[in-house]
C-alpha atoms as a PDB file:
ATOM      1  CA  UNK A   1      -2.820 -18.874  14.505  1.00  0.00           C
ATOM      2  CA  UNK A   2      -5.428 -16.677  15.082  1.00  0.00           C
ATOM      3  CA  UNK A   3      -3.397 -13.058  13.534  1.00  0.00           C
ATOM      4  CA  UNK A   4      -2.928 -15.175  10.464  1.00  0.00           C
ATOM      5  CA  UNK A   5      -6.768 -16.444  10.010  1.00  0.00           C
ATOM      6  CA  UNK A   6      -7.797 -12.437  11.112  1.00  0.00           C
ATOM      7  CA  UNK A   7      -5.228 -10.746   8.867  1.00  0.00           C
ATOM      8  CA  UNK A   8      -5.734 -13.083   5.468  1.00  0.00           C
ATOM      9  CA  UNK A   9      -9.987 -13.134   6.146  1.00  0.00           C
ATOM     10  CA  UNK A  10      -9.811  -9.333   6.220  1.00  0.00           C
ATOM     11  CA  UNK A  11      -7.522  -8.795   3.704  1.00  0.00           C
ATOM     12  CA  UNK A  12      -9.051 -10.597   0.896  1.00  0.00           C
ATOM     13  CA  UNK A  13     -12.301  -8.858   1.453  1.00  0.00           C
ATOM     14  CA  UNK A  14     -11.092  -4.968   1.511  1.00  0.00           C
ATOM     15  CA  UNK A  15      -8.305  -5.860  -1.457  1.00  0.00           C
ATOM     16  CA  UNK A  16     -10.914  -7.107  -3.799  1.00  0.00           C
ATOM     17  CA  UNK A  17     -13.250  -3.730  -2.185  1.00  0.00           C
ATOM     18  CA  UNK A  18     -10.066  -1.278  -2.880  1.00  0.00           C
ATOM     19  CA  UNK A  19      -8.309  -2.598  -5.872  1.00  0.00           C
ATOM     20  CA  UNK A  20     -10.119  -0.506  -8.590  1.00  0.00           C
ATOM     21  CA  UNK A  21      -8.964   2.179  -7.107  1.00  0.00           C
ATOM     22  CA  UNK A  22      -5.275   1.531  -6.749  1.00  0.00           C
ATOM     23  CA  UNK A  23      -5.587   0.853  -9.964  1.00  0.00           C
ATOM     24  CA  UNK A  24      -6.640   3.856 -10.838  1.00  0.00           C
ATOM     25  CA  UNK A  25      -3.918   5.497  -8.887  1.00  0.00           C
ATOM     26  CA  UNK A  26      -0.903   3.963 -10.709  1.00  0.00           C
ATOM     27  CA  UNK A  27      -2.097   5.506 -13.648  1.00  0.00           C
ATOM     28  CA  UNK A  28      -2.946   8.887 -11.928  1.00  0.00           C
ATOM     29  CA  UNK A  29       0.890   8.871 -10.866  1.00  0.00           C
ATOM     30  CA  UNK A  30       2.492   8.224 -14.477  1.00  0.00           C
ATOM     31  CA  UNK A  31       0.544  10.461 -16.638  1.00  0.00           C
ATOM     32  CA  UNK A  32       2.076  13.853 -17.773  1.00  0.00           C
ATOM     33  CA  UNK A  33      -1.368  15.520 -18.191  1.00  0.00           C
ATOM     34  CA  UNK A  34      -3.750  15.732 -15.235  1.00  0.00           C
ATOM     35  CA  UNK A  35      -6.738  14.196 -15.738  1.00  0.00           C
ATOM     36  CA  UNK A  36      -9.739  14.055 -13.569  1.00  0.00           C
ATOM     37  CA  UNK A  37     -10.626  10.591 -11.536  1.00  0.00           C
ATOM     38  CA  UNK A  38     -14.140  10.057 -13.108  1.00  0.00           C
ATOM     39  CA  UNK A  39     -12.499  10.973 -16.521  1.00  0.00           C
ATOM     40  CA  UNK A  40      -9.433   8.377 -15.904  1.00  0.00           C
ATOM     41  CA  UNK A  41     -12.241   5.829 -15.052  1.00  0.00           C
ATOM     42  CA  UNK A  42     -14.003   6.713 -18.236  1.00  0.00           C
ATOM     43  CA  UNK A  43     -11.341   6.307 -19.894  1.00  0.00           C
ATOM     44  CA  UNK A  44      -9.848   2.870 -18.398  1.00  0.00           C
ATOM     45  CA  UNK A  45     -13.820   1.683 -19.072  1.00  0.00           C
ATOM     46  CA  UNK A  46     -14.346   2.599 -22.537  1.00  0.00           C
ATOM     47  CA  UNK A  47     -10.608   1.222 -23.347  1.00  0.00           C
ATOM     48  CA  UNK A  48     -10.127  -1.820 -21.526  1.00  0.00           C
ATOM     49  CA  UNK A  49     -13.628  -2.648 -20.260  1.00  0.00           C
ATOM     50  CA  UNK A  50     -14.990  -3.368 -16.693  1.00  0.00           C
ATOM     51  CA  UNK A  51     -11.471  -5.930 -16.135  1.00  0.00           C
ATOM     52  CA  UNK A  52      -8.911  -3.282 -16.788  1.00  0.00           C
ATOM     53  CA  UNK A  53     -10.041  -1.925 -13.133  1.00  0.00           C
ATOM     54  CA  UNK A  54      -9.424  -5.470 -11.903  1.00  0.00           C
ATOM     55  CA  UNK A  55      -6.080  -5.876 -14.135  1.00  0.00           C
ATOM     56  CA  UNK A  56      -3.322  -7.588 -12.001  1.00  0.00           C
ATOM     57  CA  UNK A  57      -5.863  -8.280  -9.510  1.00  0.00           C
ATOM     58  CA  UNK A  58      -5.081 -12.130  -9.087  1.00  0.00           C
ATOM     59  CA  UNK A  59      -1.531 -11.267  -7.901  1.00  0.00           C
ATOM     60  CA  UNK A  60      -2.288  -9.811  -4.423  1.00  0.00           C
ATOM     61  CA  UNK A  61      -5.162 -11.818  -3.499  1.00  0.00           C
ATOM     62  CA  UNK A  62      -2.288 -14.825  -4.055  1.00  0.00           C
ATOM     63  CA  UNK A  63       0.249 -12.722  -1.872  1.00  0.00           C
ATOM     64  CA  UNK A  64      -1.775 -11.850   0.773  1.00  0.00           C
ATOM     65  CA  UNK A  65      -1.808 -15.426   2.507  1.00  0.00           C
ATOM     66  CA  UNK A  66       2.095 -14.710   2.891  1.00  0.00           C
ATOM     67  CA  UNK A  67       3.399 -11.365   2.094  1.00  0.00           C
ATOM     68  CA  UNK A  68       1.844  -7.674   1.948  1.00  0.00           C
ATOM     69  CA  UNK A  69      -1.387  -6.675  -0.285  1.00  0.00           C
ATOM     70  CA  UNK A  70      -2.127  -3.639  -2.561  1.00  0.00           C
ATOM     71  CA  UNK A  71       0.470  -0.747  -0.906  1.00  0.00           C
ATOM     72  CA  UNK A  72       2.422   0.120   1.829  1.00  0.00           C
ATOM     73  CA  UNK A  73       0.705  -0.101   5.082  1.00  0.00           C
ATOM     74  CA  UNK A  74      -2.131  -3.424   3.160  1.00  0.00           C
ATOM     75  CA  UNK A  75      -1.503  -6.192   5.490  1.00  0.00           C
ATOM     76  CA  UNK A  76      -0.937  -9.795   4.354  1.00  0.00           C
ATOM     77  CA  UNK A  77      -1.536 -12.572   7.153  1.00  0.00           C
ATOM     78  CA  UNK A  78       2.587 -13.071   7.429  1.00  0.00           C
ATOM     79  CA  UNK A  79       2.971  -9.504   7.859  1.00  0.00           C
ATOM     80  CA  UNK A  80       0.825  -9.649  10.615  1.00  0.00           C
ATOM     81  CA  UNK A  81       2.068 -12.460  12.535  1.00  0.00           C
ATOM     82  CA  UNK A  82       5.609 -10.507  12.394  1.00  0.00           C
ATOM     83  CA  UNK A  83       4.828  -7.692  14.097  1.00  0.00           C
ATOM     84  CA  UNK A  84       2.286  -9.254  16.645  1.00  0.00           C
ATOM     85  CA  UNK A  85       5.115 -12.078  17.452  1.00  0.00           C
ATOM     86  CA  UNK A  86       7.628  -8.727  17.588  1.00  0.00           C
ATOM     87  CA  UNK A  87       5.381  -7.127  20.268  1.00  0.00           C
ATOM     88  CA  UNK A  88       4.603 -10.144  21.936  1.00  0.00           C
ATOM     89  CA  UNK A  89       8.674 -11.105  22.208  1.00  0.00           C
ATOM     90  CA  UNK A  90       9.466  -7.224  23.318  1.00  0.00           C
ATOM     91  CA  UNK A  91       7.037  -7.705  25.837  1.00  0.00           C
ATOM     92  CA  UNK A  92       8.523 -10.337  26.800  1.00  0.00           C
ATOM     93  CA  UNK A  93      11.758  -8.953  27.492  1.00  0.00           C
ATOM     94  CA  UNK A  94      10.850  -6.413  29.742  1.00  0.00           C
ATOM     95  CA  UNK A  95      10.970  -3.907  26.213  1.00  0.00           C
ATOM     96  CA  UNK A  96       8.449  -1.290  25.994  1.00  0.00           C
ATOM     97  CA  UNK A  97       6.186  -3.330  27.842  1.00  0.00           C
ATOM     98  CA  UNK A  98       4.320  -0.426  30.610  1.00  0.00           C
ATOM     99  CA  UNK A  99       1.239   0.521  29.338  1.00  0.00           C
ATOM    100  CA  UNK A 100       1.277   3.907  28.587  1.00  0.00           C
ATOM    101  CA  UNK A 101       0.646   5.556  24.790  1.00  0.00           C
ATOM    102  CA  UNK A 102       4.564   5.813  24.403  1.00  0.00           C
ATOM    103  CA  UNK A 103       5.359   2.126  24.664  1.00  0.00           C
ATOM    104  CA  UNK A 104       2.469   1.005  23.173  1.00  0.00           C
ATOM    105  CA  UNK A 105       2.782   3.346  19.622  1.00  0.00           C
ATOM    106  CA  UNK A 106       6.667   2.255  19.997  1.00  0.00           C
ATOM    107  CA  UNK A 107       6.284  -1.308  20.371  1.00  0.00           C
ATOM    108  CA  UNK A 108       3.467  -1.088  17.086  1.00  0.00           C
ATOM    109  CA  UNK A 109       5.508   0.910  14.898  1.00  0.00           C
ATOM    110  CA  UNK A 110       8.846  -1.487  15.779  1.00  0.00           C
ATOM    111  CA  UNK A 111       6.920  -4.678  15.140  1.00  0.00           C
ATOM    112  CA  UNK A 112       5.505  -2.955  11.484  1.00  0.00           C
ATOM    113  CA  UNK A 113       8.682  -1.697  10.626  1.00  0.00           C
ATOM    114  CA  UNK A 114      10.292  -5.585  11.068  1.00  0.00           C
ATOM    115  CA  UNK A 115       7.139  -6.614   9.167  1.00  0.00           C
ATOM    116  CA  UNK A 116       7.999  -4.129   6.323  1.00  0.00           C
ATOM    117  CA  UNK A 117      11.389  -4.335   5.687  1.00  0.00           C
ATOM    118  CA  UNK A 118      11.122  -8.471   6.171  1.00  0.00           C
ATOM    119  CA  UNK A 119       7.835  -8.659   3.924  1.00  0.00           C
ATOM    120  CA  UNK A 120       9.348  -6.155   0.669  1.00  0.00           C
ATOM    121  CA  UNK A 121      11.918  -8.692  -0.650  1.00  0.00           C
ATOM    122  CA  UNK A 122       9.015 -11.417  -1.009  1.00  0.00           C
ATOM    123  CA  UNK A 123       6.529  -8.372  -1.886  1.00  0.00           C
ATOM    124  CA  UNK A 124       8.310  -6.474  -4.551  1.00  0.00           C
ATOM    125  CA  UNK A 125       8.419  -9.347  -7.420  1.00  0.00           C
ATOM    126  CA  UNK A 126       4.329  -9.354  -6.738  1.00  0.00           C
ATOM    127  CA  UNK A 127       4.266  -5.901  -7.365  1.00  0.00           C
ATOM    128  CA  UNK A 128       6.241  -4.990  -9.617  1.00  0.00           C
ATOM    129  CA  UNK A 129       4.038  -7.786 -12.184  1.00  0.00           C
ATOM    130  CA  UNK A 130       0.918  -5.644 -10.700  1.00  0.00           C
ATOM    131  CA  UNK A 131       2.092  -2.247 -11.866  1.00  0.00           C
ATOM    132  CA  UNK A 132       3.101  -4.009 -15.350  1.00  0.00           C
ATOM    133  CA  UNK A 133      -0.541  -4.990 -15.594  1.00  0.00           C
ATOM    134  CA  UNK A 134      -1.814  -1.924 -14.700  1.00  0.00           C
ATOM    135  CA  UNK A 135      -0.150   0.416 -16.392  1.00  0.00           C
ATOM    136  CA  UNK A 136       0.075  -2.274 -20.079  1.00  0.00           C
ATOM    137  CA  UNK A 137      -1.796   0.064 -22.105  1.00  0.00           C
ATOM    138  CA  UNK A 138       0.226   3.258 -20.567  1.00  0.00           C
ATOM    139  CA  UNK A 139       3.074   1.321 -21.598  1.00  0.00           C
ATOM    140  CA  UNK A 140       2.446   0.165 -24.831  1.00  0.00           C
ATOM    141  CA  UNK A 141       2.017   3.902 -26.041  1.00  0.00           C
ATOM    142  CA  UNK A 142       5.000   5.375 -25.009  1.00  0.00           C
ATOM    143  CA  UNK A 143       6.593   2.714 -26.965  1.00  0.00           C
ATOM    144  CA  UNK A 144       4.474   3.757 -30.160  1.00  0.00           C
ATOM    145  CA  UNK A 145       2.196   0.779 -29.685  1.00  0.00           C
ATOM    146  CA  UNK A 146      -1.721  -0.392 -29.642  1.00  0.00           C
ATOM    147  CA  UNK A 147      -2.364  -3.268 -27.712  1.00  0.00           C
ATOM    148  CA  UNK A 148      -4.681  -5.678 -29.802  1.00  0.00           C
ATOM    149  CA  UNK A 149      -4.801  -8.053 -26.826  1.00  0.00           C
ATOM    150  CA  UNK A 150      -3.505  -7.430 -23.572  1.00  0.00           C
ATOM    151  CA  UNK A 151      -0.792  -9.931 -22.402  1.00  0.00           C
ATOM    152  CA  UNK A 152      -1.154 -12.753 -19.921  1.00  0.00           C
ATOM    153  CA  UNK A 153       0.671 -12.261 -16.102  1.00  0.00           C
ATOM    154  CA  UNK A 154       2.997 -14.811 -17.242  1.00  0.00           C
ATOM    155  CA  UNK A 155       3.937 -13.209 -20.857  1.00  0.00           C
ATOM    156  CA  UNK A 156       4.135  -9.990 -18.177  1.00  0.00           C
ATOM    157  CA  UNK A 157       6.706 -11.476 -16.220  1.00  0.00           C
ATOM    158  CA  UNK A 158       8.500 -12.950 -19.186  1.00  0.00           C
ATOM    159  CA  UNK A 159       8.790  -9.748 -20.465  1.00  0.00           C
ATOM    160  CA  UNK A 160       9.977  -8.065 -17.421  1.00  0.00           C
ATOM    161  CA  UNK A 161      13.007 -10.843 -16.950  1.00  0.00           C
ATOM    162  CA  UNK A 162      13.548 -10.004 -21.135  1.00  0.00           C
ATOM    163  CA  UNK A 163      13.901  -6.431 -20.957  1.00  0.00           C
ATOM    164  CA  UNK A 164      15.684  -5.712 -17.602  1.00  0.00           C
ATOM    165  CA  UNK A 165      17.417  -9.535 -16.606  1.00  0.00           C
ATOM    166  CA  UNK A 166      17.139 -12.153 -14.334  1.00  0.00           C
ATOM    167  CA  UNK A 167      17.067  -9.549 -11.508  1.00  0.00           C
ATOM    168  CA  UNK A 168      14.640  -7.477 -13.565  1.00  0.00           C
ATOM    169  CA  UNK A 169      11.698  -8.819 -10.820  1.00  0.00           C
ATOM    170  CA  UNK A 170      13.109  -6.393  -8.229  1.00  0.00           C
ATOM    171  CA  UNK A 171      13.316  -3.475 -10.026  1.00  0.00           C
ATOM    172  CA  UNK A 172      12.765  -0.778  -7.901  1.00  0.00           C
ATOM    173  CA  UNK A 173      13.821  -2.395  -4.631  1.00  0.00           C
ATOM    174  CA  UNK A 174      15.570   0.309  -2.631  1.00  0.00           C
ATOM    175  CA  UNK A 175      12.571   2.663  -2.881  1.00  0.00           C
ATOM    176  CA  UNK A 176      10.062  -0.339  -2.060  1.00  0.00           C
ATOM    177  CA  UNK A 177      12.013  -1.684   0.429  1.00  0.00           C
ATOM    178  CA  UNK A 178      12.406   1.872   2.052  1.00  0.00           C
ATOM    179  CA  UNK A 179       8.162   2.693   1.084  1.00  0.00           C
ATOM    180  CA  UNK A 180       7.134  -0.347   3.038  1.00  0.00           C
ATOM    181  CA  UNK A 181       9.501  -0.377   5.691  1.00  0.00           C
ATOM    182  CA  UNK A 182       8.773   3.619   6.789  1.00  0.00           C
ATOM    183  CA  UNK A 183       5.081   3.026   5.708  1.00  0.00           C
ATOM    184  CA  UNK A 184       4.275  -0.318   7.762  1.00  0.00           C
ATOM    185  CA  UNK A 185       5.857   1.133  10.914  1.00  0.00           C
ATOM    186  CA  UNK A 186       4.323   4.522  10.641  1.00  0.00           C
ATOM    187  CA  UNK A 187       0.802   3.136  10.105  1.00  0.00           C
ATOM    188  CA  UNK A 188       0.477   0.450  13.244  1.00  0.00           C
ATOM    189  CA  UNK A 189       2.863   3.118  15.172  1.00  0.00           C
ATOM    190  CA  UNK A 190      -0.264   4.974  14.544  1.00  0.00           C
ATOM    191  CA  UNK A 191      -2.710   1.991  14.776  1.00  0.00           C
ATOM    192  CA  UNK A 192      -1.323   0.727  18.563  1.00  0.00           C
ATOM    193  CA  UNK A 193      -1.529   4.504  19.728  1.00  0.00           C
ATOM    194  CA  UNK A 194      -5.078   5.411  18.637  1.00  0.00           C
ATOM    195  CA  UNK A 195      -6.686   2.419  19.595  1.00  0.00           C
ATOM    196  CA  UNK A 196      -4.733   3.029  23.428  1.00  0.00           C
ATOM    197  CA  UNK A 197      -6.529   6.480  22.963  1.00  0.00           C
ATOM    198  CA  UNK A 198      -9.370   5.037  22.522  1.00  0.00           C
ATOM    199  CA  UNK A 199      -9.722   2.610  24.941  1.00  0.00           C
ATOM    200  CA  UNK A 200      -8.256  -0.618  24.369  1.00  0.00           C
ATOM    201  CA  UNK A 201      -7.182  -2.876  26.786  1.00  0.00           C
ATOM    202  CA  UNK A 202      -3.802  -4.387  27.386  1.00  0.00           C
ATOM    203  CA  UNK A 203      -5.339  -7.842  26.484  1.00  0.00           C
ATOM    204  CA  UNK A 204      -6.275  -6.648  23.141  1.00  0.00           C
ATOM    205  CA  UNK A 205     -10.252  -6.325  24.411  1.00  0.00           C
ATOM    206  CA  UNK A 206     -11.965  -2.851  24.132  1.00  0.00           C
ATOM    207  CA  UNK A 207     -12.838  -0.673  26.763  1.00  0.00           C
ATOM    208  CA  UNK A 208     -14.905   2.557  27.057  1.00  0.00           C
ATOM    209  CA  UNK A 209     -13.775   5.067  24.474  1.00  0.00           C
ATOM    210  CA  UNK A 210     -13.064   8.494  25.723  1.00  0.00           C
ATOM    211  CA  UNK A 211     -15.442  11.346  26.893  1.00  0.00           C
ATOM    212  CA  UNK A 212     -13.988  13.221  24.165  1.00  0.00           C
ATOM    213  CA  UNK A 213     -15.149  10.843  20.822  1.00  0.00           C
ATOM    214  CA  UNK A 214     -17.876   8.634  22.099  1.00  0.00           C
ATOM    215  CA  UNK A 215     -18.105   6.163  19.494  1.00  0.00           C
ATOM    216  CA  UNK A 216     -19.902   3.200  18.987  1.00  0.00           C
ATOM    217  CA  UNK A 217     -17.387   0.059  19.950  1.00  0.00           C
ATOM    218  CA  UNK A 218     -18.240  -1.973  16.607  1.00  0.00           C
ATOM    219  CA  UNK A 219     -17.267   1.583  14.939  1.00  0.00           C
ATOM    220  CA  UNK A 220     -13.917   1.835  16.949  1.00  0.00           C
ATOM    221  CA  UNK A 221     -11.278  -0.309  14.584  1.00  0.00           C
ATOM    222  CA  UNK A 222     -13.030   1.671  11.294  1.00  0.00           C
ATOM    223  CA  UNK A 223     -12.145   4.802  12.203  1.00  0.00           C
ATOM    224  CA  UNK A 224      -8.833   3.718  13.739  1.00  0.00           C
ATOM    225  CA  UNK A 225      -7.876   2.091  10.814  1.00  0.00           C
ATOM    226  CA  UNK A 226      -9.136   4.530   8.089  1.00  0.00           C
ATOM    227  CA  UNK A 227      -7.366   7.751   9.773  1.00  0.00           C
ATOM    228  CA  UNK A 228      -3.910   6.156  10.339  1.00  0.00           C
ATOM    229  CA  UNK A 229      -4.283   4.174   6.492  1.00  0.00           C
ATOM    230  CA  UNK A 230      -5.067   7.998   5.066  1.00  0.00           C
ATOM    231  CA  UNK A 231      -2.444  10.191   7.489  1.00  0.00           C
ATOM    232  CA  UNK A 232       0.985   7.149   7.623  1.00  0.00           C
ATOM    233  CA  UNK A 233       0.382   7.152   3.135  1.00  0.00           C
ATOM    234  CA  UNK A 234      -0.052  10.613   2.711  1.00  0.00           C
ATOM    235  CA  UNK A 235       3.081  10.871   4.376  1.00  0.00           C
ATOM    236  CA  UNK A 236       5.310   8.045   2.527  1.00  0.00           C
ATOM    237  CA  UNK A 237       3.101   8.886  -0.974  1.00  0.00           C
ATOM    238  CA  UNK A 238       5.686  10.869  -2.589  1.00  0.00           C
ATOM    239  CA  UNK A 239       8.102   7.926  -1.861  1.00  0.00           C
ATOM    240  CA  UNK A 240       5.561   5.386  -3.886  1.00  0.00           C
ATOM    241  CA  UNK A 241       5.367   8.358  -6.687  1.00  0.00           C
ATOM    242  CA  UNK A 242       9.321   8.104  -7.446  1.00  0.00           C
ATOM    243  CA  UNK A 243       8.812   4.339  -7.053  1.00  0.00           C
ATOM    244  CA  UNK A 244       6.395   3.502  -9.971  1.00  0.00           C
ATOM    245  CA  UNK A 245       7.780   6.538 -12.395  1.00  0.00           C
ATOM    246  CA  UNK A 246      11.420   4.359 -11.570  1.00  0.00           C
ATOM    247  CA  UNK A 247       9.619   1.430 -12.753  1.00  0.00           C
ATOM    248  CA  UNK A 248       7.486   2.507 -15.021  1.00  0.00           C
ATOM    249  CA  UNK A 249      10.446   3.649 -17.017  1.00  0.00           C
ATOM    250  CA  UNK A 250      12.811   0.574 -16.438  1.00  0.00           C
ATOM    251  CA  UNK A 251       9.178  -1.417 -17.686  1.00  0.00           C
ATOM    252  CA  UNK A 252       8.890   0.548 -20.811  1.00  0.00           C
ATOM    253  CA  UNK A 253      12.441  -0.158 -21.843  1.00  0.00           C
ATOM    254  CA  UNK A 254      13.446   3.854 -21.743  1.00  0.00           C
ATOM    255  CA  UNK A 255      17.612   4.103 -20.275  1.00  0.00           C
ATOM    256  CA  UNK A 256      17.531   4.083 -16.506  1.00  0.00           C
ATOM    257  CA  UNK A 257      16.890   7.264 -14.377  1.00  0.00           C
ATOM    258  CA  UNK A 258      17.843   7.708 -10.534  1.00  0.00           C
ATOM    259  CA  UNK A 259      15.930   7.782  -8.042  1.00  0.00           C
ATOM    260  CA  UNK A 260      17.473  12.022  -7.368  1.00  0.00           C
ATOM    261  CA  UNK A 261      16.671  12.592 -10.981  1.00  0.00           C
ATOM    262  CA  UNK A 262      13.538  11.588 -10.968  1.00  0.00           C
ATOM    263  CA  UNK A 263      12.428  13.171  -8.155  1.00  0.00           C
ATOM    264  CA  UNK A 264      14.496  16.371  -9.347  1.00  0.00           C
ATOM    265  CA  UNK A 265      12.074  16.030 -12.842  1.00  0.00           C
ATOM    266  CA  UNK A 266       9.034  15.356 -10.660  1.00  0.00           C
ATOM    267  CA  UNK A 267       9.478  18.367  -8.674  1.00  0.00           C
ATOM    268  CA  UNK A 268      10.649  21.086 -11.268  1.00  0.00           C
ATOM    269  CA  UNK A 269       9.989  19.741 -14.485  1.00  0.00           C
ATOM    270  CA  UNK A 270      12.367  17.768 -17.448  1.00  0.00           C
ATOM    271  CA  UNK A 271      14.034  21.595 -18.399  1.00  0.00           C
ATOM    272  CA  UNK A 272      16.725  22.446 -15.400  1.00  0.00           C
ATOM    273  CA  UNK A 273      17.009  26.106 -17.535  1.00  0.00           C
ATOM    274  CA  UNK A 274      13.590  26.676 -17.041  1.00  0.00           C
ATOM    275  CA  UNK A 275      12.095  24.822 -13.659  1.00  0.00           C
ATOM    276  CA  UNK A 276       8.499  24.613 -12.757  1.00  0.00           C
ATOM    277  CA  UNK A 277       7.202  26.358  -9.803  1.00  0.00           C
ATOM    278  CA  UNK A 278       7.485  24.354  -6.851  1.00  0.00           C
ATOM    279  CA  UNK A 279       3.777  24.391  -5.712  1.00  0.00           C
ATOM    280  CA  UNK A 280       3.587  22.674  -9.538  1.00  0.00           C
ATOM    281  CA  UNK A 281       6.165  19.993  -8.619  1.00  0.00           C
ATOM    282  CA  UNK A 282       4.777  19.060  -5.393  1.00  0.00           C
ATOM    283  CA  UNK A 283       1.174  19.277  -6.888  1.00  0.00           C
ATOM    284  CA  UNK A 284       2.596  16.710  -9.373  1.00  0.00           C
ATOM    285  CA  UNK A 285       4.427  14.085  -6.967  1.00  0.00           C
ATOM    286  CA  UNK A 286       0.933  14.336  -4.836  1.00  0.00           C
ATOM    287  CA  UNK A 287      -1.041  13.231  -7.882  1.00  0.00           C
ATOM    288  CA  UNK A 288      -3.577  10.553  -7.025  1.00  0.00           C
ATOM    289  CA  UNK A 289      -3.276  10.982  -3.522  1.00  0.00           C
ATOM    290  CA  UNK A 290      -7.122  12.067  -3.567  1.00  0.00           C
ATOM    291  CA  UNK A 291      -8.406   8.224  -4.956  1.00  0.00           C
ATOM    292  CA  UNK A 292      -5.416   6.904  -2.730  1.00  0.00           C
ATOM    293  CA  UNK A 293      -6.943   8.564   0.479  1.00  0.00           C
ATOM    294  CA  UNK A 294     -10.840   7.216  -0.494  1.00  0.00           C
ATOM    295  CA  UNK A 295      -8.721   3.374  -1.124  1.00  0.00           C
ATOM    296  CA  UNK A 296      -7.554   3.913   2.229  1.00  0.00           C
ATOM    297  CA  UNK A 297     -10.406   4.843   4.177  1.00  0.00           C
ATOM    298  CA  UNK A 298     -12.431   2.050   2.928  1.00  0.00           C
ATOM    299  CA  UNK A 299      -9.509  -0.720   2.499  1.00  0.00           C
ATOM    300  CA  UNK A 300      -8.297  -0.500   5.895  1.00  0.00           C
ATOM    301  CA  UNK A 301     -11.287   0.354   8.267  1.00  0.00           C
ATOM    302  CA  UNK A 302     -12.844  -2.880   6.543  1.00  0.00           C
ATOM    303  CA  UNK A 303      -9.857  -4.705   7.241  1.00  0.00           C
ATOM    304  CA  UNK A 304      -9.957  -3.790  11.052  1.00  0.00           C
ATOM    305  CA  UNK A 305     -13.129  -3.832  11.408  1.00  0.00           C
ATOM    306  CA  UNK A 306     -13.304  -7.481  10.186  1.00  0.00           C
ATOM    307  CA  UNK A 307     -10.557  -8.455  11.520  1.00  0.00           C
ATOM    308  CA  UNK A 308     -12.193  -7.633  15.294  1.00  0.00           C
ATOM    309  CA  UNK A 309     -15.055  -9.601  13.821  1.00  0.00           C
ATOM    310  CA  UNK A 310     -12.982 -12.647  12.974  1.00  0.00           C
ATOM    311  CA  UNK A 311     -11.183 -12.271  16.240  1.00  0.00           C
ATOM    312  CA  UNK A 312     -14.192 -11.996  18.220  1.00  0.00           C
ATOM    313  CA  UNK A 313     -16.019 -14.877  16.781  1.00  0.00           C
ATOM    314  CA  UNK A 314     -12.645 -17.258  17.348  1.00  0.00           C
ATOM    315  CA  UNK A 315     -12.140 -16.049  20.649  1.00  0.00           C
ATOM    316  CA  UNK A 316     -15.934 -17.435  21.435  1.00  0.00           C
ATOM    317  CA  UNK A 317     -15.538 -20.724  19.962  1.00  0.00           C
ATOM    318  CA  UNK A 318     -15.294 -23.735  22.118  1.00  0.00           C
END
């Protein structure tokens, strides 16, 4: 249907746009020293070469056609269709259906929420392989090793079913499942509400924007889609922090910590006799949001802004 053609045209083109920087900030989010992003990058170049920014990149461009992309509020084209087919069927049923800001950020943030939490069982396996690529070489040393050649996706994934069992694949699930669930519901809670704000029809077409932000129509879903991808991850990022240190850790082999613990480590440090400050702690668990925030604005005001254009040109066809 048309969602799905929108959602998986967009998506391909701001994932393959954003991905060198998510890279960059899974490894922003695991390392005990802070490092600088344009050192990092230096770094990940001089190391791994111009692919390790593109490491793991095959895996969401073959997800998106059916599950989520690169984080918590990327939208694959089945995501989509679930929470335009929820908002369609609430409609339907008499549910949030008035046009007013209320039901319409209600009705958004329900259908991304179903999306979410239906989406992260699929999603998770693809991700999980992702961060394994991404973070190889961060791996490999904490074990006391040098990577000679970096291992295939499939030696990756044969690796992760070795060390951690047939169930190894969803490592991590209650925090992903809980990340994308919050996240995708937040962000098109968001989404449905600003574009209302800003003048869009209830048959999807935009009107005049308010007297208050004039903007340009064709620069409507951009800004939309940048300011709610930035505000709904700053919010869940601490929840994606505790996520990858969870399975960065189970991925490296090192005895399992909880999800408490780790945040508890995150926040004041590995010595409970002598804690960190907290401004240090939360400092920490924010790490990377800075590249995450500059992913965000670009990823997802491309993606809305070409999926308008998609949806535009197929509503003129014949």
């Amino acid at each position: 249907n048309k969602t799905a053609v929108c959602a998986l045209t967009a998506s391909y083109i701001s994932t393959f746009v954003g991905y060198p920087l998510d890279s960059l900030k899974s490894r922003l989010q695991t390392r005990r020293v802070r490092i600088s992003v344009p050192k990092l990058a230096a770094q990940v170049y001089r190391d791994e070469g111009l692919i390790g920014f593109y490491r793991g990149f095959w895996i969401p461009l073959m997800t998106i056609s059916f599950v989520r992309a690169s984080d918590a509020t990327s939208l694959g084209a089945t995501s989509m269709t679930i929470y335009d087919n929820t908002k369609v069927t609430l409609h339907r049923n008499g549910m949030l259906a008035r046009n007013t800001l209320v039901d319409v950020a209600a009705s958004g943030g329900i259908g991304g929420a179903l999306a979410g939490s239906a989406i992260s069982f699929a999603s998770a396996p693809f991700e999980l392989v992702k961060i394994r690529r991404q973070l190889e070489y961060a791996i490999a040393a904490s074990k006391g090793q040098r990577i000679a050649k970096p291992p295939s996706t499939m030696e990756a994934v044969r690796d992760i079913i070795r060390t951690n069992g047939r169930f190894g694949m969803w490592t991590g699930m209650r925090m992903h499942f809980l990340r994308d669930t919050s996240g995708t519901g937040l962000y098109f809670l968001e989404y449905d509400g600003m574009r209302y704000l800003m003048g869009r029809r209830p048959n999807g077409e935009q009107g005049p924007p308010p007297p208050w932000l004039p903007l340009p129509n064709g620069l409507i879903p951009f800004v939309c889609g940048s300011f709610c991808g930035v505000t709904s991850w700053a919010l869940i990022y601490p929840l994606d922090v505790v996520k990858t240190k969870v399975q960065e850790r189970s991925l490296a082999g090192l005895p399992p910590r909880g999800v408490r613990e780790t945040f508890r480590r995150l926040i004041r440090g590995p010595d409970p006799n002598n804690p960190q400050p907290i401004h240090v702690g939360v400092a920490r668990i924010y790490r990377g949001l800075g590249v995450s925030a500059t992913r965000s604005i670009t990823t997802h005001g491309l993606l809305w802004t070409f999926f308008d254009i998609v949806a535009g040109y197929i509503d003129r066809l014949p």
